[in-house]
N, C-alpha and C. Protein backbone atom coordinates (compact mmCIF):
# COMPACT_ATOMS: atom_id res chain seq x y z
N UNK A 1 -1.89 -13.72 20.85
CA UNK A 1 -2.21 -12.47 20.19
C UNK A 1 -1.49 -12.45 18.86
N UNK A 2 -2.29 -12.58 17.84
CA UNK A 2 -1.70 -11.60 16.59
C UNK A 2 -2.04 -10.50 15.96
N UNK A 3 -0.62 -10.10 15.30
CA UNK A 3 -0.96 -9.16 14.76
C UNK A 3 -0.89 -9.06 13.27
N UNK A 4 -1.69 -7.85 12.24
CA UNK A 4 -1.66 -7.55 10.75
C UNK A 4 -1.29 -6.09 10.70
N UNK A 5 -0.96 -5.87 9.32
CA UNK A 5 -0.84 -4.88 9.47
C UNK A 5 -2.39 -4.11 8.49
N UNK A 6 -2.52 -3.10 8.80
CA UNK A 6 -3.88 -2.91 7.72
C UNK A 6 -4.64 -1.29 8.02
N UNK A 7 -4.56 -0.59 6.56
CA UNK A 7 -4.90 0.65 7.00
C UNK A 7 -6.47 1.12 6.36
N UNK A 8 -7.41 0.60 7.09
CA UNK A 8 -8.68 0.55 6.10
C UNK A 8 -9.19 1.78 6.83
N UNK A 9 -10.11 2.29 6.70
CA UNK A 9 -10.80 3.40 6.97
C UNK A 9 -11.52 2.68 7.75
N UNK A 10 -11.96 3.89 8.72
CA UNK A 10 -12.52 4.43 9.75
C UNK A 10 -14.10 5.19 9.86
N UNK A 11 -14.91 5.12 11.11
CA UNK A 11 -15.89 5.64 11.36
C UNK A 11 -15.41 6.74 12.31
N UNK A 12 -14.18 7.03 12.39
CA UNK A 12 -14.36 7.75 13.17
C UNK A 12 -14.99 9.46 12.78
N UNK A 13 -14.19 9.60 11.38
CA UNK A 13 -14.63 10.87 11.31
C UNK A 13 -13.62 11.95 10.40
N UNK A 14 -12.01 10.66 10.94
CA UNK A 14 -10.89 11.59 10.72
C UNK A 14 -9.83 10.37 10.16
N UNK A 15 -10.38 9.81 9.33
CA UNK A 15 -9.25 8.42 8.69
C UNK A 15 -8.31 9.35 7.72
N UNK A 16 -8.82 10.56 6.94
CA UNK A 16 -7.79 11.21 6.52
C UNK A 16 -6.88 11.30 6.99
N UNK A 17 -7.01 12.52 7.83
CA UNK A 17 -6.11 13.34 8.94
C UNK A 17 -5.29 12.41 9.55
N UNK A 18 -5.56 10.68 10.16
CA UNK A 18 -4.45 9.82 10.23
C UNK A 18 -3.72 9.45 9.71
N UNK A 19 -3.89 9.19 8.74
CA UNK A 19 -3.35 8.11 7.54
C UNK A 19 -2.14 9.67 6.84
N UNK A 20 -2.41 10.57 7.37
CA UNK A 20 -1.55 12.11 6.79
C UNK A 20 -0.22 12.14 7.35
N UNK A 21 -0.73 11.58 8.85
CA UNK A 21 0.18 11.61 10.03
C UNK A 21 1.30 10.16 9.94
N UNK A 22 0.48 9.37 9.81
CA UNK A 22 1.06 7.93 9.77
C UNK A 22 2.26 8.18 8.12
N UNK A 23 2.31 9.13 7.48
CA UNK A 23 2.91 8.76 6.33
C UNK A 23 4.06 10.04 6.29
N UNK A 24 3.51 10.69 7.71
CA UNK A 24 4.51 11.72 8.12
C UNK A 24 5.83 11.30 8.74
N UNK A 25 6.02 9.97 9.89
CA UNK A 25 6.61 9.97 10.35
C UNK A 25 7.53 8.30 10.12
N UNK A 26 8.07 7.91 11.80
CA UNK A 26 8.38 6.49 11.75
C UNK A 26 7.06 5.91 12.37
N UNK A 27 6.13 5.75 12.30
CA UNK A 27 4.86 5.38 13.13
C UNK A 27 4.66 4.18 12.19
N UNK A 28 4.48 2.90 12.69
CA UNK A 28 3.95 1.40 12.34
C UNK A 28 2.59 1.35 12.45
N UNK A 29 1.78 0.87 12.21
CA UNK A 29 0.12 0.94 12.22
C UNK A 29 -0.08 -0.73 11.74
N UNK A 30 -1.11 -1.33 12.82
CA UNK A 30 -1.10 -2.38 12.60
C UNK A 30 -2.56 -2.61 13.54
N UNK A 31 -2.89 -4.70 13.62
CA UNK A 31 -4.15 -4.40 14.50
C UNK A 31 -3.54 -5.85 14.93
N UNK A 32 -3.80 -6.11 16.12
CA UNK A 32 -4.06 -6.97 17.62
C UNK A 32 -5.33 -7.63 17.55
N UNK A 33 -5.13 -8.79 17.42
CA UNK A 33 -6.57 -10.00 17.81
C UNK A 33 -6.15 -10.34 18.98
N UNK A 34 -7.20 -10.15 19.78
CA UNK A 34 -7.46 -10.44 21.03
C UNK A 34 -8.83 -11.54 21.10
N UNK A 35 -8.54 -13.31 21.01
CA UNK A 35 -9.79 -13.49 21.31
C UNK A 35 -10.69 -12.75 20.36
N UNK A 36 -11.94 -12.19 20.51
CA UNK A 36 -12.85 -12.00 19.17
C UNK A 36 -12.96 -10.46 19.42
N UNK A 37 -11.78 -10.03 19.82
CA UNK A 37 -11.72 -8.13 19.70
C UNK A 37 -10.69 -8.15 18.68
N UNK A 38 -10.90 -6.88 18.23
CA UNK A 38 -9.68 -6.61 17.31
C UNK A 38 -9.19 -5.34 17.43
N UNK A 39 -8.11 -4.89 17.64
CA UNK A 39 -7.78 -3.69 18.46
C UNK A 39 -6.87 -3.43 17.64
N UNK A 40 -7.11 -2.10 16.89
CA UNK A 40 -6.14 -1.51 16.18
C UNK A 40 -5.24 -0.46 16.87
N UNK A 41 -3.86 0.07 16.81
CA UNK A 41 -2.60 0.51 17.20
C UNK A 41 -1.92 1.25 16.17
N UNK A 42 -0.73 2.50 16.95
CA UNK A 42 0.19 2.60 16.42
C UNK A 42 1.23 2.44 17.15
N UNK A 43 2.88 2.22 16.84
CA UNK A 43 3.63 2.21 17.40
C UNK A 43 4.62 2.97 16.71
N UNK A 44 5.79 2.73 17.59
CA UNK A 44 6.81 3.61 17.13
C UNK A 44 8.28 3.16 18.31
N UNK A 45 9.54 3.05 17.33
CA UNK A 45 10.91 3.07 18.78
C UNK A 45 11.18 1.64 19.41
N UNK A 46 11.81 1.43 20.08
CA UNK A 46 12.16 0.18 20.89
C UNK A 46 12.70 0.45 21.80
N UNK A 47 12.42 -0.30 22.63
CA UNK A 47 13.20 -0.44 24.17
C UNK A 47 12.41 -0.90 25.12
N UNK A 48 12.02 -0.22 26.49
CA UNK A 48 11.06 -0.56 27.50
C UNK A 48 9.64 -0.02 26.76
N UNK A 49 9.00 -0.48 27.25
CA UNK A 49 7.29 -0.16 26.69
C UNK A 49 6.82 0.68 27.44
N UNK A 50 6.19 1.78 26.93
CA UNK A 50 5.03 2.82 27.55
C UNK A 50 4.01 2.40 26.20
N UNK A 51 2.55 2.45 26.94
CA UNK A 51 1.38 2.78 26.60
C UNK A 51 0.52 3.73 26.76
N UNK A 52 0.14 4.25 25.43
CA UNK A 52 -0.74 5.15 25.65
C UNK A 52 -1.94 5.08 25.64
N UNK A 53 -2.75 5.53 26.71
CA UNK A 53 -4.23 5.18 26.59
C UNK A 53 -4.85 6.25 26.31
N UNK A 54 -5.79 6.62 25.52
CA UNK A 54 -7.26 7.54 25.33
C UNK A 54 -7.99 7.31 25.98
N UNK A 55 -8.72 8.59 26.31
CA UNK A 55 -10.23 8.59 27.10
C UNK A 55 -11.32 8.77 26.07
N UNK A 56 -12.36 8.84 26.62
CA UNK A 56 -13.27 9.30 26.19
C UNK A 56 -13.62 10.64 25.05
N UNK A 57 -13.93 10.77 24.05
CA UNK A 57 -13.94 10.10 22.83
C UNK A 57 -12.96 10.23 21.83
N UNK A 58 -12.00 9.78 22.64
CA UNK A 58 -10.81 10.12 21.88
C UNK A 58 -9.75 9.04 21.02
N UNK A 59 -8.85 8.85 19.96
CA UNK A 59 -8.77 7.85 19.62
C UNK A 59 -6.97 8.02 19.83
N UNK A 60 -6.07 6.78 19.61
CA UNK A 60 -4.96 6.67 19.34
C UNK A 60 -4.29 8.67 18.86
N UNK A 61 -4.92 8.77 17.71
CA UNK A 61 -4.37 10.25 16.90
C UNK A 61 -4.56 11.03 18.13
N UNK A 62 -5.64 11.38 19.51
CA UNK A 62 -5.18 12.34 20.91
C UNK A 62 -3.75 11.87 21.34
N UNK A 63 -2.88 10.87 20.96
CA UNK A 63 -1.92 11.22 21.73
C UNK A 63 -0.32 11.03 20.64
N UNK A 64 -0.72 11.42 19.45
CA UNK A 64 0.06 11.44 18.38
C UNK A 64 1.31 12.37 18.56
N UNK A 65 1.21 13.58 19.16
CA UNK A 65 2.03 14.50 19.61
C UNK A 65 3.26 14.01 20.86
N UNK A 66 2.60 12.79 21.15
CA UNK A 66 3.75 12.13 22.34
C UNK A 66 4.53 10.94 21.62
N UNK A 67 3.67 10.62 20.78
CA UNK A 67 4.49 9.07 20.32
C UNK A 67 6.43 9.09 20.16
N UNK A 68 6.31 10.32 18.92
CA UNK A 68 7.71 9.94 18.49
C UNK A 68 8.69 10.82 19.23
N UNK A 69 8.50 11.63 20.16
CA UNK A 69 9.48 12.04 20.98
C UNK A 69 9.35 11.06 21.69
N UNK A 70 8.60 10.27 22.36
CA UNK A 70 9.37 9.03 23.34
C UNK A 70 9.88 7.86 22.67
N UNK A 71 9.66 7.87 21.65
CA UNK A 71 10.33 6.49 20.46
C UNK A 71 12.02 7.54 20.63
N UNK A 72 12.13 8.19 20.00
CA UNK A 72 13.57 9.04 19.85
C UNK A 72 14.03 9.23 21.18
N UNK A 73 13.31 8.97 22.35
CA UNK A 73 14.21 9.13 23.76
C UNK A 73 14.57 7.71 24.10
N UNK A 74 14.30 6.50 23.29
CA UNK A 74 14.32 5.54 23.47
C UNK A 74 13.78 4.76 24.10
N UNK A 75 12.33 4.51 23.53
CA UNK A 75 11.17 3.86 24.30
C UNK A 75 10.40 3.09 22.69
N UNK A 76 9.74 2.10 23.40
CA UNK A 76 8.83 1.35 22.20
C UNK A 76 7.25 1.92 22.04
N UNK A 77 6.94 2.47 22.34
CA UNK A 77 5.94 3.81 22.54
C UNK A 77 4.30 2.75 21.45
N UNK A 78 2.92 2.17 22.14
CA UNK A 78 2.24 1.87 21.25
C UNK A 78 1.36 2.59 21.78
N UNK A 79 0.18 3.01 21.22
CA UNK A 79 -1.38 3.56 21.31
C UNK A 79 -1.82 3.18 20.32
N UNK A 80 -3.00 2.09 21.58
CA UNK A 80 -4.20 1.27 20.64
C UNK A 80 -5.30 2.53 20.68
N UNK A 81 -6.55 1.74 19.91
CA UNK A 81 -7.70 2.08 19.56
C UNK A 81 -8.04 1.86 20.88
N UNK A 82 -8.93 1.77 21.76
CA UNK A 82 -9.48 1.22 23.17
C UNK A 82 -10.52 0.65 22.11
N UNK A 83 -11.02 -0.69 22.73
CA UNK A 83 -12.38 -1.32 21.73
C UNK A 83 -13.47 -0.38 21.90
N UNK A 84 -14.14 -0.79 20.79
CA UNK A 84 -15.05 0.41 20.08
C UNK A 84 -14.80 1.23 19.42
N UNK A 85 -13.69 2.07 19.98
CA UNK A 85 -13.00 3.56 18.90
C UNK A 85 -12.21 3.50 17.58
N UNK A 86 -12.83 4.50 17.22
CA UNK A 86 -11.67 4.10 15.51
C UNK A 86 -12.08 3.48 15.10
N UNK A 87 -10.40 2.61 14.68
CA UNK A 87 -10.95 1.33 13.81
C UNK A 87 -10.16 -0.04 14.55
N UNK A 88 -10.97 0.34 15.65
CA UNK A 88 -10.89 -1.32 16.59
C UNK A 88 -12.21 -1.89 16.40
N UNK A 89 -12.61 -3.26 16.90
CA UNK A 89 -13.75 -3.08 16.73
C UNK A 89 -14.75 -2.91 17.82
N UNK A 90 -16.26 -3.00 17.31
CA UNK A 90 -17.05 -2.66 18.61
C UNK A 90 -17.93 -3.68 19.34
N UNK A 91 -18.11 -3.67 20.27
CA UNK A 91 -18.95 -5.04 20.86
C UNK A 91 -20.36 -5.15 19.91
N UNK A 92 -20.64 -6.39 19.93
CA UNK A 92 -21.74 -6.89 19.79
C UNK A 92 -23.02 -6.20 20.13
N UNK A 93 -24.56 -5.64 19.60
CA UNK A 93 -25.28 -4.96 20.55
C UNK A 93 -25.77 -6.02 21.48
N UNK A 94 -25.51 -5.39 22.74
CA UNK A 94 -26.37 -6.34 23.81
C UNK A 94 -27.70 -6.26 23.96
N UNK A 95 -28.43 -6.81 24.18
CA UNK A 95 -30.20 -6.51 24.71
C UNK A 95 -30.49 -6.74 26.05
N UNK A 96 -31.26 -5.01 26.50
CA UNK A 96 -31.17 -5.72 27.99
C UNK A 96 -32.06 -6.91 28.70
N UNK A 97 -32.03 -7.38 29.72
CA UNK A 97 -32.18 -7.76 30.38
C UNK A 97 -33.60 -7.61 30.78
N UNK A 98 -34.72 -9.01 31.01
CA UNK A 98 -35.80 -8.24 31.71
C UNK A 98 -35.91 -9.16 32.90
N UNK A 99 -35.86 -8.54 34.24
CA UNK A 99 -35.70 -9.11 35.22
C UNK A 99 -37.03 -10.15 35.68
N UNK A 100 -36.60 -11.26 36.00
CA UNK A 100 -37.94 -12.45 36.28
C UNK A 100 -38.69 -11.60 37.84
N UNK A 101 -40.10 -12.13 37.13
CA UNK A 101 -40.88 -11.70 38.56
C UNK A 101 -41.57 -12.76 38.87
């Protein structure tokens, strides 16, 4: 896995409103190659690792309000993009399937 660091805009909707936040605090912003995903993150803190995950349609910025109080309690605190969201990226379109008869 590597990582870059890189703050390009977004489809999500709200690349402002991040990039507001990210310049608010100690928050690192960077992206994760995975194999042919690319999964963008923020982090924040050191120590043991917690992850934060998003649901549905929600991105890294739903859990912005937790990051840096657990970085300051002493934790390494990251929340990725989940692939697809933000600015991770998104699968390939698939085509379905037509079953043999």
């Amino acid at each position: 896995m590597s990582t870059s660091e890189d703050r390009g805009g977004g489809a999500s909707g709200q690349p402002d409103r991040q990039a507001a936040w990210l310049k608010g605090g100690d928050l690192r912003e960077g992206h994760a190659d995975v194999g042919d995903v690319r999964l963008h993150y923020v982090e924040a803190g050191g120590g043991p690792l917690i992850v934060l995950l998003h649901g549905f349609p929600e991105s890294w910025y739903g859990r912005r309000l937790q990051i840096e109080p657990l970085a300051a309690a002493g934790f390494h605190v990251v929340a990725p993009d989940m692939r697809g969201y933000n600015l991770s990226s998104r699968p390939k379109e698939s085509r379905p399937t037509t079953p043999s008869t």
